[in-house]
PDB file of N, CA and C in Angstrom:
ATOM      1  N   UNK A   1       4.553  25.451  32.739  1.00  0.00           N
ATOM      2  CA  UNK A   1       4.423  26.623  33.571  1.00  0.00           C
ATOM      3  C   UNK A   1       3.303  26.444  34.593  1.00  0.00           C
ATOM      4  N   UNK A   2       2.366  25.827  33.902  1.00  0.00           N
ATOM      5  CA  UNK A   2       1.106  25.425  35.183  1.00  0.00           C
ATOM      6  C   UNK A   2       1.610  24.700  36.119  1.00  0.00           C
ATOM      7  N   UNK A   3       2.352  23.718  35.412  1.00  0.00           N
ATOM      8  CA  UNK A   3       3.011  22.825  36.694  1.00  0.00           C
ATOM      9  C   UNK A   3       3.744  23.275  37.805  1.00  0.00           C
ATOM     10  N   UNK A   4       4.299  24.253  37.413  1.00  0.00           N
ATOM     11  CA  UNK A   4       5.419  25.174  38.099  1.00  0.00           C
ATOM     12  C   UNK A   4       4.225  25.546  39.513  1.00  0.00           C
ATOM     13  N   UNK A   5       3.434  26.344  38.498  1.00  0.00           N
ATOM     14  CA  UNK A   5       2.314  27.263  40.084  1.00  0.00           C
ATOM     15  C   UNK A   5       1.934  26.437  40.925  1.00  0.00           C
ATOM     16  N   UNK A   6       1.109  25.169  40.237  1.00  0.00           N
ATOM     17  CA  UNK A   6       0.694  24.146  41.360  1.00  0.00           C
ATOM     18  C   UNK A   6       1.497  23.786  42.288  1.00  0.00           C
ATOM     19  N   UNK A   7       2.982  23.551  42.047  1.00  0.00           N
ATOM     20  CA  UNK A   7       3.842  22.430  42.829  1.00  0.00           C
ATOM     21  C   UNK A   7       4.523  24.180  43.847  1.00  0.00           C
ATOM     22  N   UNK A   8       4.022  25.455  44.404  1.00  0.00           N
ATOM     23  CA  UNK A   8       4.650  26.038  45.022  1.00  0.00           C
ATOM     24  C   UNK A   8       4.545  25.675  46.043  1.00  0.00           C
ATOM     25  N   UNK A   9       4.171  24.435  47.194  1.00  0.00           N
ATOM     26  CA  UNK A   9       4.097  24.279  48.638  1.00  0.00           C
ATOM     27  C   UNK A   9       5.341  23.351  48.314  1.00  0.00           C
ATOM     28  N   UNK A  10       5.978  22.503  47.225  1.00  0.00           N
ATOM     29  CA  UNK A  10       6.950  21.412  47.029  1.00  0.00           C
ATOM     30  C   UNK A  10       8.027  22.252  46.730  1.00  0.00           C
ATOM     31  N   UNK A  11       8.724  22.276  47.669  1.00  0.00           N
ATOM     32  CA  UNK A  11      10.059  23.557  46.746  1.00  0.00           C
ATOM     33  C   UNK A  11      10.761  22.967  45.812  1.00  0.00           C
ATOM     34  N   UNK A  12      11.538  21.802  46.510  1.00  0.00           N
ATOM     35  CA  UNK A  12      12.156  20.727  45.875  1.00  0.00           C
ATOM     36  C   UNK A  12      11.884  20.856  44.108  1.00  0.00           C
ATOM     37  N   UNK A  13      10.149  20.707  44.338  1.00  0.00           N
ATOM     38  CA  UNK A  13      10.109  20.285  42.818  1.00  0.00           C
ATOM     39  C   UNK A  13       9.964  21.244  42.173  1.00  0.00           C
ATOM     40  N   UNK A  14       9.112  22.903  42.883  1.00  0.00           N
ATOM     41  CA  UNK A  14       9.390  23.799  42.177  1.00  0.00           C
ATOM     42  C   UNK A  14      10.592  24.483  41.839  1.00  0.00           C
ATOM     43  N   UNK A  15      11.951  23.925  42.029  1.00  0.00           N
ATOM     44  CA  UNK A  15      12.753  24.129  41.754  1.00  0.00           C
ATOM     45  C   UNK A  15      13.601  23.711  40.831  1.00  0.00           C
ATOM     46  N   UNK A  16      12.987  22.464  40.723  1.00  0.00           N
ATOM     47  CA  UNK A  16      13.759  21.424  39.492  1.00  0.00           C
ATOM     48  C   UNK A  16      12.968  22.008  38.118  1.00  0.00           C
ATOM     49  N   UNK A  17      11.485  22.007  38.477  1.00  0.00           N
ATOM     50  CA  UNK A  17      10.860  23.141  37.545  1.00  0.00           C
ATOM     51  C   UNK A  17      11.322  24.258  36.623  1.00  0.00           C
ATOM     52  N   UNK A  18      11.727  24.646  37.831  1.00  0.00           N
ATOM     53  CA  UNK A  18      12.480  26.270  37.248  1.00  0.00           C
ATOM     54  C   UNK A  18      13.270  26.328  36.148  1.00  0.00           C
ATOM     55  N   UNK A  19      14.490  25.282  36.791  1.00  0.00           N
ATOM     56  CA  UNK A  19      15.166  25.009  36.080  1.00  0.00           C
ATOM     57  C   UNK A  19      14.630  24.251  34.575  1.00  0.00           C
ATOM     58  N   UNK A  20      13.914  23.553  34.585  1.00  0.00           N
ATOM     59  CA  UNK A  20      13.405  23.151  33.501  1.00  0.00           C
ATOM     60  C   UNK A  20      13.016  24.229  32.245  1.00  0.00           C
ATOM     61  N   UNK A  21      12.649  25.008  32.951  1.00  0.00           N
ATOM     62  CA  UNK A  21      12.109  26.076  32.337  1.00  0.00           C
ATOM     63  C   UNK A  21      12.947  26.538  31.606  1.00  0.00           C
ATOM     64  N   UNK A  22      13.761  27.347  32.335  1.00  0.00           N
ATOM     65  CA  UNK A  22      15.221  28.380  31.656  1.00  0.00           C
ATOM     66  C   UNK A  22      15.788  27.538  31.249  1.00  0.00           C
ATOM     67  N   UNK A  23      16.017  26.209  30.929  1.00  0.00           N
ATOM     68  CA  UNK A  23      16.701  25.552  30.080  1.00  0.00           C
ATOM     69  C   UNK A  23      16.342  25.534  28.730  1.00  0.00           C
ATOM     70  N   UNK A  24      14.664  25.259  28.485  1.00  0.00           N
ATOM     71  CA  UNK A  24      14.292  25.202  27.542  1.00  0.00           C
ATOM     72  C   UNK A  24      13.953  26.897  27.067  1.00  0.00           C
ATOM     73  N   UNK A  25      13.567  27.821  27.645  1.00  0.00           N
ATOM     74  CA  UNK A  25      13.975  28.721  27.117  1.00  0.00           C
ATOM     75  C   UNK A  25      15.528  29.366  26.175  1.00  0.00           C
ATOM     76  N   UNK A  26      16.317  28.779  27.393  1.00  0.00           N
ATOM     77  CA  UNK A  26      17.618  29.255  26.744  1.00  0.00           C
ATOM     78  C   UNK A  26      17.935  28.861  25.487  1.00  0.00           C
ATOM     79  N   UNK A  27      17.295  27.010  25.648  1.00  0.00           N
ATOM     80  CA  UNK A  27      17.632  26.435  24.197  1.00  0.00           C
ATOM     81  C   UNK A  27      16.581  26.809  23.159  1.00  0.00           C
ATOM     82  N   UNK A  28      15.634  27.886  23.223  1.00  0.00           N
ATOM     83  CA  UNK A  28      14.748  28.665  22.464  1.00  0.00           C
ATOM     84  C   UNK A  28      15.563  29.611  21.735  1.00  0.00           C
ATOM     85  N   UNK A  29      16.310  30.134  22.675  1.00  0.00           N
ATOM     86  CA  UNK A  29      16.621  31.707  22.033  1.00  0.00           C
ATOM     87  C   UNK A  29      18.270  31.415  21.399  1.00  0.00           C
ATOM     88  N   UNK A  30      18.350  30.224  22.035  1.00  0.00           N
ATOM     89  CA  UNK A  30      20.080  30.348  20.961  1.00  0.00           C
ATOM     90  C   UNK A  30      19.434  29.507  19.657  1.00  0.00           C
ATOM     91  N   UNK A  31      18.391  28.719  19.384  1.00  0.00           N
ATOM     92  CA  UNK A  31      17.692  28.595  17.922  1.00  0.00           C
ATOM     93  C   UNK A  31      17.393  29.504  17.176  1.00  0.00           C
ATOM     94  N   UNK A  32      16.775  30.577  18.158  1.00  0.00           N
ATOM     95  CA  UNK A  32      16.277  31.538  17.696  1.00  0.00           C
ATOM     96  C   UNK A  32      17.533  32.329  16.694  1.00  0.00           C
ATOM     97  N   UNK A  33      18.351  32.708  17.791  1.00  0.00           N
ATOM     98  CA  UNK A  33      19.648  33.621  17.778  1.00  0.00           C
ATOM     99  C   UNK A  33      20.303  32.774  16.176  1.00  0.00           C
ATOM    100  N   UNK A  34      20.674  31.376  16.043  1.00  0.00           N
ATOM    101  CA  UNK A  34      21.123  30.766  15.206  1.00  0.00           C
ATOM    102  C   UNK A  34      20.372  30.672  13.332  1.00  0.00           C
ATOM    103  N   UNK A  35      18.908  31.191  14.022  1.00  0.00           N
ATOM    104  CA  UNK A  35      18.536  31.315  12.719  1.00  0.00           C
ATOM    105  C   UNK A  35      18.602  32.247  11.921  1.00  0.00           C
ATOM    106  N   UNK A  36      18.743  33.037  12.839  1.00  0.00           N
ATOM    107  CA  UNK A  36      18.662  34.600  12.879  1.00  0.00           C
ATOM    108  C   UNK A  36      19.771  35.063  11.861  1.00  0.00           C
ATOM    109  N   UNK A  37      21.237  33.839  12.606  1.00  0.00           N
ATOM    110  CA  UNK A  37      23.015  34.297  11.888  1.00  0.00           C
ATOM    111  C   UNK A  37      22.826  33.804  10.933  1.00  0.00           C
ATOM    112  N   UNK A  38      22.004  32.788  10.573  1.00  0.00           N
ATOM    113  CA  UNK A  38      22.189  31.938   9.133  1.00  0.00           C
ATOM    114  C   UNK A  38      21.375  32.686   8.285  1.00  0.00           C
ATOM    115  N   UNK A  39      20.302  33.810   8.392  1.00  0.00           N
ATOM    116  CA  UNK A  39      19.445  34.218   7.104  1.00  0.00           C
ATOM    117  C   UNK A  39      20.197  35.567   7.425  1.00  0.00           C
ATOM    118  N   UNK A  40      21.818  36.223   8.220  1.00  0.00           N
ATOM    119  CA  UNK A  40      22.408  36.827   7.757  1.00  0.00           C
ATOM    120  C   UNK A  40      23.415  36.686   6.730  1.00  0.00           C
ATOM    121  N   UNK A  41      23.765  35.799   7.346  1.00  0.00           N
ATOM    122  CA  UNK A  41      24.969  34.847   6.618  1.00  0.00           C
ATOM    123  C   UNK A  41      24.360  35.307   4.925  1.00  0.00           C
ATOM    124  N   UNK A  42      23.064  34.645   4.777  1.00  0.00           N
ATOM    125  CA  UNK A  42      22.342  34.295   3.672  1.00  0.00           C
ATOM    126  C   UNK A  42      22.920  35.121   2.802  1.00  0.00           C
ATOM    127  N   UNK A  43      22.004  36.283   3.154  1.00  0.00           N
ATOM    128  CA  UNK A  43      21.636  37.805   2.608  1.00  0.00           C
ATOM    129  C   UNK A  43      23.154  38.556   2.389  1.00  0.00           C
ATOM    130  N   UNK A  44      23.991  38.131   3.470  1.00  0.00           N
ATOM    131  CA  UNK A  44      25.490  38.607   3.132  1.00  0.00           C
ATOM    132  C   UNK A  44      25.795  39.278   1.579  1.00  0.00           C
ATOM    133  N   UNK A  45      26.064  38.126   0.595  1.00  0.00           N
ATOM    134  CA  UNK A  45      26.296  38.493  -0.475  1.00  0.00           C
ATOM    135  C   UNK A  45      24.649  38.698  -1.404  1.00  0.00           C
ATOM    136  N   UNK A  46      23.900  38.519  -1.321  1.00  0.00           N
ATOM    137  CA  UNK A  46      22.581  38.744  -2.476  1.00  0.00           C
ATOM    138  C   UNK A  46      22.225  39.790  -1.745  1.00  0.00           C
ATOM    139  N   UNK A  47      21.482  39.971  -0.056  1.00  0.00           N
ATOM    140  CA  UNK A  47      20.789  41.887  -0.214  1.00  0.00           C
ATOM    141  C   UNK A  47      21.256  41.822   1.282  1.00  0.00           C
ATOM    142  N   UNK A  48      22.280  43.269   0.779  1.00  0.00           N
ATOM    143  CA  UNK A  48      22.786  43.530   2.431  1.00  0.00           C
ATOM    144  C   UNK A  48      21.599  44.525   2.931  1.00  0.00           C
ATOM    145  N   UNK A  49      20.561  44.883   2.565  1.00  0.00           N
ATOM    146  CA  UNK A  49      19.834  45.647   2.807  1.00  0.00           C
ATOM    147  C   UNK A  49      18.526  45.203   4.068  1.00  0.00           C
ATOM    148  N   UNK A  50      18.487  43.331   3.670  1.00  0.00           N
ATOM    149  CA  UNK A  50      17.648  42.920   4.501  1.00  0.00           C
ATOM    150  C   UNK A  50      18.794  42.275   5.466  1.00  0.00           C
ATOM    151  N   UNK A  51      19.880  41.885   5.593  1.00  0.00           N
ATOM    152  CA  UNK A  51      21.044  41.572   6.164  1.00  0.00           C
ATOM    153  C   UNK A  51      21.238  42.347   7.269  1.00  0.00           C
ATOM    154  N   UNK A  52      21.252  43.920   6.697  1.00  0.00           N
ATOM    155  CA  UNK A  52      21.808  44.589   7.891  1.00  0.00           C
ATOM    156  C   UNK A  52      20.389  45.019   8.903  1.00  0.00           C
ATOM    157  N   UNK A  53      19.140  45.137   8.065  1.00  0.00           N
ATOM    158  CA  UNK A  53      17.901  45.154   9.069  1.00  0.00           C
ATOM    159  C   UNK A  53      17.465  43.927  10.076  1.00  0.00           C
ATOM    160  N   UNK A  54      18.293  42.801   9.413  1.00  0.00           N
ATOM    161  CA  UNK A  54      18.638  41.691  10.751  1.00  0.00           C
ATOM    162  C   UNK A  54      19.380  41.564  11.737  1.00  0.00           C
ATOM    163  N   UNK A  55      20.367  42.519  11.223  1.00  0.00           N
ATOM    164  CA  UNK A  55      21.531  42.861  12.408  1.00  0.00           C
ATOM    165  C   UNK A  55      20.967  43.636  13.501  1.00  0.00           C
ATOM    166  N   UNK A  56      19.990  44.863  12.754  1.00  0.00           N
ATOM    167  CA  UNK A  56      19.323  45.320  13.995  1.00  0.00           C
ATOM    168  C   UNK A  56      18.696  44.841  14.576  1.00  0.00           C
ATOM    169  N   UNK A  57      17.790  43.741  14.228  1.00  0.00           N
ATOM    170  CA  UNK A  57      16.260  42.899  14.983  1.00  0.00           C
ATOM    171  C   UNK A  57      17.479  42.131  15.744  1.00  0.00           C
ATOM    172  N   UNK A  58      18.678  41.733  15.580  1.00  0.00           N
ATOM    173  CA  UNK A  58      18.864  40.510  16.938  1.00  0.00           C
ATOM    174  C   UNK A  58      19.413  41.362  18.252  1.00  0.00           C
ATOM    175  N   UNK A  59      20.458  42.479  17.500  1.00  0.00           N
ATOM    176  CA  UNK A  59      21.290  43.333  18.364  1.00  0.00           C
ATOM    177  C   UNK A  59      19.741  44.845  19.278  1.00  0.00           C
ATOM    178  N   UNK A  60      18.552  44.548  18.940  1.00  0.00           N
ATOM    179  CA  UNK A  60      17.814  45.704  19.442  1.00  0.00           C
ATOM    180  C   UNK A  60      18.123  47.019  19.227  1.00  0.00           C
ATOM    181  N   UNK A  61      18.845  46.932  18.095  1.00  0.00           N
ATOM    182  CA  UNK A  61      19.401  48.383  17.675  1.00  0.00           C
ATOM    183  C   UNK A  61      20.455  49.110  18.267  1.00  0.00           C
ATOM    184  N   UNK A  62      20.994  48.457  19.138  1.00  0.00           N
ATOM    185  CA  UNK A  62      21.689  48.945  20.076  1.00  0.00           C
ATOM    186  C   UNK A  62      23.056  48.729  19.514  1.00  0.00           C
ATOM    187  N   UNK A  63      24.217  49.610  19.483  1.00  0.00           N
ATOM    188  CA  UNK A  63      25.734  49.689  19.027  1.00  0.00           C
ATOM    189  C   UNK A  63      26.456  48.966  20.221  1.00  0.00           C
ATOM    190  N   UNK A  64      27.040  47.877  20.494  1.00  0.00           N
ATOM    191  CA  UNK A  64      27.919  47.399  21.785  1.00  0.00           C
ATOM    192  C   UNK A  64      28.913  48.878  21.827  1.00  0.00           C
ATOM    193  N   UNK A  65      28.974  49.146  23.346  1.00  0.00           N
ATOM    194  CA  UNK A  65      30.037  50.090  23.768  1.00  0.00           C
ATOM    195  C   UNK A  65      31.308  49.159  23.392  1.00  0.00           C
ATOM    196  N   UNK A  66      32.382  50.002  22.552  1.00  0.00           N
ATOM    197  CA  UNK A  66      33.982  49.574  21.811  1.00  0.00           C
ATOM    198  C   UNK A  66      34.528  50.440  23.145  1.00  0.00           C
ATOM    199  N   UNK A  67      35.495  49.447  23.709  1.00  0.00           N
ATOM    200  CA  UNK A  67      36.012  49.190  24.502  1.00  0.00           C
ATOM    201  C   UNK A  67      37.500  49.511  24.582  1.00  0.00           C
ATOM    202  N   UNK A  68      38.077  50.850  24.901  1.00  0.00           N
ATOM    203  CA  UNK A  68      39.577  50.741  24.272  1.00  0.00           C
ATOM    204  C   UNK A  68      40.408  50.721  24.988  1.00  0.00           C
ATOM    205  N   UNK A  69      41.480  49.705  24.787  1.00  0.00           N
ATOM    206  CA  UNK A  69      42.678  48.975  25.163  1.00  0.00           C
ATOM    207  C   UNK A  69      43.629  49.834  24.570  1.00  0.00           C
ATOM    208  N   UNK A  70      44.495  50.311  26.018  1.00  0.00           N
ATOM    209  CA  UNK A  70      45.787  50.786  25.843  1.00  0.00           C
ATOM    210  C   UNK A  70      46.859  50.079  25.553  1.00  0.00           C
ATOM    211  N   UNK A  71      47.958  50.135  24.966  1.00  0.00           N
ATOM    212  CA  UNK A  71      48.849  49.313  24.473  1.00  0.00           C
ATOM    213  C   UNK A  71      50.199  49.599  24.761  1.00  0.00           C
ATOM    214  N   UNK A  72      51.008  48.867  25.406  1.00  0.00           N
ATOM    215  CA  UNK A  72      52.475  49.623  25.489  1.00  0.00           C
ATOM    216  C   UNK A  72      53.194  49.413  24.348  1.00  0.00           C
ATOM    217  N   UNK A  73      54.439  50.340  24.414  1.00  0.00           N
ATOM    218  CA  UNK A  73      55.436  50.277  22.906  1.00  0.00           C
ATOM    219  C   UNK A  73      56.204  48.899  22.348  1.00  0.00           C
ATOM    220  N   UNK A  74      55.705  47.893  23.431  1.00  0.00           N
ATOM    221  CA  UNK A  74      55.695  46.142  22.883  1.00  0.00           C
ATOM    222  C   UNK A  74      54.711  45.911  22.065  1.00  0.00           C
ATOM    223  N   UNK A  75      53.652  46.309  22.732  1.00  0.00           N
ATOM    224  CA  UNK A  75      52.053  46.009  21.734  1.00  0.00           C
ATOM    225  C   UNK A  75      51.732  45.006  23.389  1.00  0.00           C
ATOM    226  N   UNK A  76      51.797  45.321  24.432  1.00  0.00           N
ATOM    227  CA  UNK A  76      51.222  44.584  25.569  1.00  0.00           C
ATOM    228  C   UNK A  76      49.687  45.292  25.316  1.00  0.00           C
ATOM    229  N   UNK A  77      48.961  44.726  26.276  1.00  0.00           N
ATOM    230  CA  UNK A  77      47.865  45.521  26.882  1.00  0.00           C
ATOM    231  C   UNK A  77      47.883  45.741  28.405  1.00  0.00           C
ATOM    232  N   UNK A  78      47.738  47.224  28.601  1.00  0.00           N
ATOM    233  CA  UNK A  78      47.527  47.310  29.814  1.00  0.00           C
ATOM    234  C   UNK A  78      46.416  48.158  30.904  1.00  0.00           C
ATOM    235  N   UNK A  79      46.749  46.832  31.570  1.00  0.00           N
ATOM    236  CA  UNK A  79      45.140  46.813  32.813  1.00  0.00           C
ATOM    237  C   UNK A  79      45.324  47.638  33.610  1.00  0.00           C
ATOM    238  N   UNK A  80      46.599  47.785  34.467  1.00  0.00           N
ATOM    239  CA  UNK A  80      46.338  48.598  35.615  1.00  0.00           C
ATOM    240  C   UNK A  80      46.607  49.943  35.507  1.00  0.00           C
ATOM    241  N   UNK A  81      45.883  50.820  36.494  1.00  0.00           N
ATOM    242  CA  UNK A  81      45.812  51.913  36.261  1.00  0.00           C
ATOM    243  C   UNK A  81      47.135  52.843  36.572  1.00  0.00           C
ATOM    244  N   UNK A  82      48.075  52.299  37.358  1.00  0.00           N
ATOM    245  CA  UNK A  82      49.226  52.640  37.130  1.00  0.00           C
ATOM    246  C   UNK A  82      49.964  52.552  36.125  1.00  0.00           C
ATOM    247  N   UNK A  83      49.673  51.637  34.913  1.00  0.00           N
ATOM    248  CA  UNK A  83      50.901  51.347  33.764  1.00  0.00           C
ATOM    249  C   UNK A  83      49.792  51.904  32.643  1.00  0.00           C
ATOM    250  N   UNK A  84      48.909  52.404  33.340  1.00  0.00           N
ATOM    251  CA  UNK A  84      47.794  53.526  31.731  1.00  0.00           C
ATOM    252  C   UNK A  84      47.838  54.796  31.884  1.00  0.00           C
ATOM    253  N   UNK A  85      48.458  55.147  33.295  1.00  0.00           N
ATOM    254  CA  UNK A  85      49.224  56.705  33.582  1.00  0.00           C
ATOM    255  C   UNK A  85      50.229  56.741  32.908  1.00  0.00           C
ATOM    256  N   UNK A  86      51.047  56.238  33.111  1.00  0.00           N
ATOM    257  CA  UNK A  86      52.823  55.986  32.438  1.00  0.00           C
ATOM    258  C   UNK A  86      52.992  55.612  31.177  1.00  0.00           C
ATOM    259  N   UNK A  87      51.991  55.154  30.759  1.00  0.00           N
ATOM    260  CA  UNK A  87      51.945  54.725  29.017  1.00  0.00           C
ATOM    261  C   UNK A  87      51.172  56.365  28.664  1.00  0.00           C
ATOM    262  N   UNK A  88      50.350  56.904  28.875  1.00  0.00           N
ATOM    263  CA  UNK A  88      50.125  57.971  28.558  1.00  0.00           C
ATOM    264  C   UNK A  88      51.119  59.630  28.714  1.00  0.00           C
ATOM    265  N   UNK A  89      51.716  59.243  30.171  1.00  0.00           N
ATOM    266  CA  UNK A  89      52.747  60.652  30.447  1.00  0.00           C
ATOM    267  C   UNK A  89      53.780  60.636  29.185  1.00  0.00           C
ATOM    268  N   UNK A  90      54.081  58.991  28.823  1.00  0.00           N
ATOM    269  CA  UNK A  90      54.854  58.648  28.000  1.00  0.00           C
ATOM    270  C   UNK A  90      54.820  58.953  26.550  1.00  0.00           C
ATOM    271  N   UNK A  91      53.443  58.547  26.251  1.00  0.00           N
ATOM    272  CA  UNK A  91      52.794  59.507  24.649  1.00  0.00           C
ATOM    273  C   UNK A  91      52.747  60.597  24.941  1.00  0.00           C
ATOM    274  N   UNK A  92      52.654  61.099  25.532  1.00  0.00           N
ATOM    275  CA  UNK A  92      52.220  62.682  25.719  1.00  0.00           C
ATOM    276  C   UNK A  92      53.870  63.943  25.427  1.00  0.00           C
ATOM    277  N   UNK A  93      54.932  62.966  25.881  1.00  0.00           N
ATOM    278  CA  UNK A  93      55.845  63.741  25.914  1.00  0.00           C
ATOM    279  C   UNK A  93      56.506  62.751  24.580  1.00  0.00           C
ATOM    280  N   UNK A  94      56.062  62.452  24.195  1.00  0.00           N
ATOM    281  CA  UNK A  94      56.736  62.332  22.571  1.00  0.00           C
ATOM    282  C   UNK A  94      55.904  63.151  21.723  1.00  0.00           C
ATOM    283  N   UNK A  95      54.838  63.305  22.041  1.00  0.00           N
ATOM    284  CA  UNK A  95      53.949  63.921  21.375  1.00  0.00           C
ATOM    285  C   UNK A  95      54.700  65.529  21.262  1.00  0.00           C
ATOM    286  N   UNK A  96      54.932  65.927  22.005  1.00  0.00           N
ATOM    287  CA  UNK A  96      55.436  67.701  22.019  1.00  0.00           C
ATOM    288  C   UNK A  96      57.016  67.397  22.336  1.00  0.00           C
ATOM    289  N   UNK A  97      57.955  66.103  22.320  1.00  0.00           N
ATOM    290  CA  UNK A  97      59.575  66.275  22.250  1.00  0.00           C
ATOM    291  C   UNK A  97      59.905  66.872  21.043  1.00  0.00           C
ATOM    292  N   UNK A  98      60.231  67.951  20.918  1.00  0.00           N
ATOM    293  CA  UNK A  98      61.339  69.345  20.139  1.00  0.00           C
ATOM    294  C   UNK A  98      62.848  68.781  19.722  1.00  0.00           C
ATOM    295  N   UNK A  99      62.812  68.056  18.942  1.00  0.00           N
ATOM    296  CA  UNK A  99      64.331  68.053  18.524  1.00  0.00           C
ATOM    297  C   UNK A  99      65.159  69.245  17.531  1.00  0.00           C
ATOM    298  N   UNK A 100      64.432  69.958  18.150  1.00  0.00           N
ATOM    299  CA  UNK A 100      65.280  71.578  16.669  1.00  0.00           C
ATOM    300  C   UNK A 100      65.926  72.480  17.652  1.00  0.00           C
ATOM    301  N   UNK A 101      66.012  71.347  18.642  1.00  0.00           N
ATOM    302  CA  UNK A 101      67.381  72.418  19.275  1.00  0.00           C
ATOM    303  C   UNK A 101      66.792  73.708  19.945  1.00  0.00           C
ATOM    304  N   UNK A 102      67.952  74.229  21.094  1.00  0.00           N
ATOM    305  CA  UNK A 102      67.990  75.585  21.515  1.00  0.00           C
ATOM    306  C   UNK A 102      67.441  76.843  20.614  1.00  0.00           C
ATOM    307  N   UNK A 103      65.971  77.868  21.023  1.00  0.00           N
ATOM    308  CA  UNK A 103      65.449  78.478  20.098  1.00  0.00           C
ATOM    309  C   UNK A 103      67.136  79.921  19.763  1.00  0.00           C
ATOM    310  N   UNK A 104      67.182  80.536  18.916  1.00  0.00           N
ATOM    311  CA  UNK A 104      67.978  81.222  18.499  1.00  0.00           C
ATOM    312  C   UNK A 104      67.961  82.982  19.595  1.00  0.00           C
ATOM    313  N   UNK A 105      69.343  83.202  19.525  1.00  0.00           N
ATOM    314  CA  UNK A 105      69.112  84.160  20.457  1.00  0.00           C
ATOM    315  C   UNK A 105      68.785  85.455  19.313  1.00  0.00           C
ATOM    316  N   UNK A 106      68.146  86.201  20.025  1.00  0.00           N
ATOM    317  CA  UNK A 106      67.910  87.313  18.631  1.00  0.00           C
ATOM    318  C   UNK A 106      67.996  88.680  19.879  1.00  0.00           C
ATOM    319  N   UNK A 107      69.140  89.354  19.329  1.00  0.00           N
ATOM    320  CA  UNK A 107      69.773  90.794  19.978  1.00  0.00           C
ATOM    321  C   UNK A 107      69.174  91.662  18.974  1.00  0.00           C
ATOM    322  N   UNK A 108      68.830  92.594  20.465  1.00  0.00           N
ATOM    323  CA  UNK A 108      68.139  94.025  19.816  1.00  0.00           C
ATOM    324  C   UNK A 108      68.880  94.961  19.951  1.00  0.00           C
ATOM    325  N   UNK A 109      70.498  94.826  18.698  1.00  0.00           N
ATOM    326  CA  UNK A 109      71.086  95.840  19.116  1.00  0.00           C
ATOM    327  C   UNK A 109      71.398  95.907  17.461  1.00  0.00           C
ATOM    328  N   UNK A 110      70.874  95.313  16.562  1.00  0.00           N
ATOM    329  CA  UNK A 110      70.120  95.646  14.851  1.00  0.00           C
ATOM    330  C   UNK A 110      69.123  96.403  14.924  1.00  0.00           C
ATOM    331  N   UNK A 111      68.857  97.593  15.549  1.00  0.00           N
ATOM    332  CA  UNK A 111      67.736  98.061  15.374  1.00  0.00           C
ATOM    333  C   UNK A 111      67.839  99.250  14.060  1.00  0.00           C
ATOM    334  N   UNK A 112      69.038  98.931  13.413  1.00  0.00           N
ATOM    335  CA  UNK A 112      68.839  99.904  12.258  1.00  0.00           C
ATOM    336  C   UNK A 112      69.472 101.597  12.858  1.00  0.00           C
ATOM    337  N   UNK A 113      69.071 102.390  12.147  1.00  0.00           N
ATOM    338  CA  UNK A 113      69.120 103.667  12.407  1.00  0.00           C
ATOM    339  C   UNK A 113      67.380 104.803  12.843  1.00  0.00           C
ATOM    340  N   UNK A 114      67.909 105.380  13.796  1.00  0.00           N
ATOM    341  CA  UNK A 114      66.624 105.843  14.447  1.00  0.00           C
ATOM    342  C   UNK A 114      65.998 106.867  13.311  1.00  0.00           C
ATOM    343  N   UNK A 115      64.595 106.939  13.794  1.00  0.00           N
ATOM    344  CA  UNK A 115      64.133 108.152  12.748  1.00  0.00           C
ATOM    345  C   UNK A 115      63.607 109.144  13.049  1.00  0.00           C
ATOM    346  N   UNK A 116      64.438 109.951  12.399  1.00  0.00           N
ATOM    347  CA  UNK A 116      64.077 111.741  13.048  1.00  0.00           C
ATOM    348  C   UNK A 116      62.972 112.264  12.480  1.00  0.00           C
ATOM    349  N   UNK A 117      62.548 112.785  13.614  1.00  0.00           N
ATOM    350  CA  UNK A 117      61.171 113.539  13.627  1.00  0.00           C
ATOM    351  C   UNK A 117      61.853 114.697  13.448  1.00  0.00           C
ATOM    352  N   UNK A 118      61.084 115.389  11.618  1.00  0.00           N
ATOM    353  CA  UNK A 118      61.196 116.972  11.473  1.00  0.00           C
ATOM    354  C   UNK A 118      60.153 117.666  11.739  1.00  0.00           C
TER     355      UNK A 118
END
């Protein structure tokens, strides 16, 4: 990193630098990341208790946003926003299709016999 500051009038080399850098960082944190899966792995079956408090230390506690994929009545997936209208108008009207038929006509001419007021 010192080397890096000194060499800023050399771009050239502060650039090959750089790169030096984030390389060996990167290959820091996927060691890191790898040790991390293997003392989950570990704990898997003996204590899910320190297992899953590792899940939080790599993930920062954070839940990944689940991502949901519409599906047509093949089992496709679909991307565009035209065929995720039409796959939906499509659930939607199976969802409330009525197969019990025409509702029944009901005449109000059973009304019984009227009742006299004495």
């Amino acid at each position: 990193m010192e080397e890096r500051r000194k060499t800023k009038a050399n771009k050239q080399k502060c650039v090959e630098l750089n790169k030096q850098v984030k390389k060996r960082c990167n290959k820091a944190e996927e060691h890191w990341t790898n040790t991390q899966c293997e003392k989950i792995e570990d704990n898997d079956v003996t204590n899910s208790k320190i297992m899953h408090q590792k899940i939080r230390e790599v993930t920062n506690g954070k839940v990944s946003a689940k991502i949901g994929c519409l599906r047509s009545r093949d089992g496709d997936i679909l991307m565009e926003k035209k065929d995720t209208l039409y796959r939906w108008s499509e659930y939607i009207t199976e969802l409330y299709r009525d197969g019990r038929g025409p509702p029944p006509i009901i005449s109000n001419e059973d009304e019984g016999r009227h009742i006299l007021v004495s």
